[in-house]
Protein backbone atom coordinates (compact mmCIF):
# COMPACT_ATOMS: atom_id res chain seq x y z
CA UNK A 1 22.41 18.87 -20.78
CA UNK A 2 19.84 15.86 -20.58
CA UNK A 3 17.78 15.58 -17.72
CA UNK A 4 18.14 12.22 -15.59
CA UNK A 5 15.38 10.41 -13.66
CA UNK A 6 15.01 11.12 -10.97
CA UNK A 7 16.14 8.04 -8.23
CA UNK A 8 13.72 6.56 -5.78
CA UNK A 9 10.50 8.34 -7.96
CA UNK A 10 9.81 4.67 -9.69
CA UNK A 11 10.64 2.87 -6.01
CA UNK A 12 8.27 5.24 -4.38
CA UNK A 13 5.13 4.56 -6.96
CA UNK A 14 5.63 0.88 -7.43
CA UNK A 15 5.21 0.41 -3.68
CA UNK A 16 2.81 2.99 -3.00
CA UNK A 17 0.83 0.98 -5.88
CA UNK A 18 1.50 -2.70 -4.08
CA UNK A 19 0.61 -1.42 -0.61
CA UNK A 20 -3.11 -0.68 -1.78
CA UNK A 21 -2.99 -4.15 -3.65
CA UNK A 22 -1.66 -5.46 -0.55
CA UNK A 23 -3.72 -3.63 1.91
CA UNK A 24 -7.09 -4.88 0.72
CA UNK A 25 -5.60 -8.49 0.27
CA UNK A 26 -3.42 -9.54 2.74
CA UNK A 27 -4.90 -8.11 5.86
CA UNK A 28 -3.33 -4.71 6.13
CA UNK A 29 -0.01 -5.25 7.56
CA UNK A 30 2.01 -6.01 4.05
CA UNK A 31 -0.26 -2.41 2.70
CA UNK A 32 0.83 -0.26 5.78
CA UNK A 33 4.58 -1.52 5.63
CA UNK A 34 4.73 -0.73 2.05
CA UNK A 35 3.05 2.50 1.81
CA UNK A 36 5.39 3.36 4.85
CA UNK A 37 8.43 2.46 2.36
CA UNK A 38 7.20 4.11 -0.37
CA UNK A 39 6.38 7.43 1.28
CA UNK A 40 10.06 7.43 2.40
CA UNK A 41 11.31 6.94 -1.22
CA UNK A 42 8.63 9.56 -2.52
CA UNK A 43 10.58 11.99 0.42
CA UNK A 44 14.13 10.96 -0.93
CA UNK A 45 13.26 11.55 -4.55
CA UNK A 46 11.53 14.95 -3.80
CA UNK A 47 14.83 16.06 -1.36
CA UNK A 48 16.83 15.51 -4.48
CA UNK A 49 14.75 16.93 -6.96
CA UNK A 50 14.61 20.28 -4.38
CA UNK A 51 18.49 20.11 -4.34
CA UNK A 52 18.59 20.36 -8.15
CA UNK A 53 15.23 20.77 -9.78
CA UNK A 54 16.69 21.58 -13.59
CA UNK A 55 18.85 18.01 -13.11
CA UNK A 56 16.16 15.31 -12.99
CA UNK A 57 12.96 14.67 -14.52
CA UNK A 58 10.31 12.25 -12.95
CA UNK A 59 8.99 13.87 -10.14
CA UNK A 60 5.55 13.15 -11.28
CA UNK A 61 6.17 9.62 -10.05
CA UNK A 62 7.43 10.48 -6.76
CA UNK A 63 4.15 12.78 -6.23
CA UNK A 64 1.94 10.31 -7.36
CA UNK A 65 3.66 6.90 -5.35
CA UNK A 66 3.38 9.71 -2.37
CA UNK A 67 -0.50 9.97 -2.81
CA UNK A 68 -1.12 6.22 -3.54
CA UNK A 69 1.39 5.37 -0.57
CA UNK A 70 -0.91 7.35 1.64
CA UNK A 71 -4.18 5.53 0.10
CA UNK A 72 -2.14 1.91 1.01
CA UNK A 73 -1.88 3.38 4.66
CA UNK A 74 -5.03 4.22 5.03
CA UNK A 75 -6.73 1.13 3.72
CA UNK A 76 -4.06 -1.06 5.48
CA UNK A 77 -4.77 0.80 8.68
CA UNK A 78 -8.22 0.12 8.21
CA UNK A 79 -8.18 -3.54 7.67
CA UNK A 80 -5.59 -4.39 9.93
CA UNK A 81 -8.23 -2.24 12.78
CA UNK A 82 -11.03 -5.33 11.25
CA UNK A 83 -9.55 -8.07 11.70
CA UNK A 84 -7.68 -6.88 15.30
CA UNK A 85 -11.58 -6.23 16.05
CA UNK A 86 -12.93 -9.48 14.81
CA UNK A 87 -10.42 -11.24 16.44
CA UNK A 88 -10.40 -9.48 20.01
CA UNK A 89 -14.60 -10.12 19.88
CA UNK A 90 -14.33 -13.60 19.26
CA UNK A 91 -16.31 -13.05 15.87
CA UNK A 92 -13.33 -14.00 13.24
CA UNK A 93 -13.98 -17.41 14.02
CA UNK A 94 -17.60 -17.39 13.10
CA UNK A 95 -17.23 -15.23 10.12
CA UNK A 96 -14.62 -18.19 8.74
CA UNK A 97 -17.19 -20.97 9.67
CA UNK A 98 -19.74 -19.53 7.86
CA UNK A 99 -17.63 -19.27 4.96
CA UNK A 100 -16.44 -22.46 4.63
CA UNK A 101 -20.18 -23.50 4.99
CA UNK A 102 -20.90 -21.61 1.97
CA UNK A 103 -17.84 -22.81 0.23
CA UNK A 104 -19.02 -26.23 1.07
CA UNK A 105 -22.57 -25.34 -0.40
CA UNK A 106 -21.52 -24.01 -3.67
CA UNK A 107 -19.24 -27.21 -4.01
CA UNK A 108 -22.46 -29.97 -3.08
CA UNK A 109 -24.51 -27.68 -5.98
């Protein structure tokens, strides 16, 4: 009998791969949303492995979009933390001024 994949194991390391993409580029929230996602399809794929280990193959890919889930949660957590801090201080609005003004400088050179 040929082993299948096993299902949600891709789903569960292409997110857990986006959410750290996302995390360190869109302010957190897209990075914790889907590295929450992707550690439930890493917990679906590893229920049905457990069920019927000598069925499926791929559980590799659930382990490892598990891990990097985790990694996007952290980072997203992180970030998301910044810029709720920046903002409740007052000091997001400075940071942005002064890097427009730098924008501005590198486009008068």
């Amino acid at each position: 009998m040929e082993k299948q994949k096993l299902p949600h194991s891709q789903a569960a390391l292409i997110l857990g791969i986006i959410s750290i993409v996302t995390a360190c580029c869109c302010y957190g929230i897209p990075g914790l949303i889907l590295g929450f996602l992707g550690m439930n399809e890493a917990k679906k794929a590893k229920a049905i492995y457990n069920e019927n280990p000598d069925q499926y193959t791929g559980l590799n890919n659930a382990e490892t979009g598990r891990v990097t889930s985790m990694i996007g949660i952290v980072i997203g957590g992180l970030a998301a933390l910044w810029i709720i801090y920046l903002l409740a201080t007052g000091k997001y609005g400075e940071m942005m001024e002064q890097y427009m003004n730098m924008i501005e400088e590198m486009q008068n050179q």
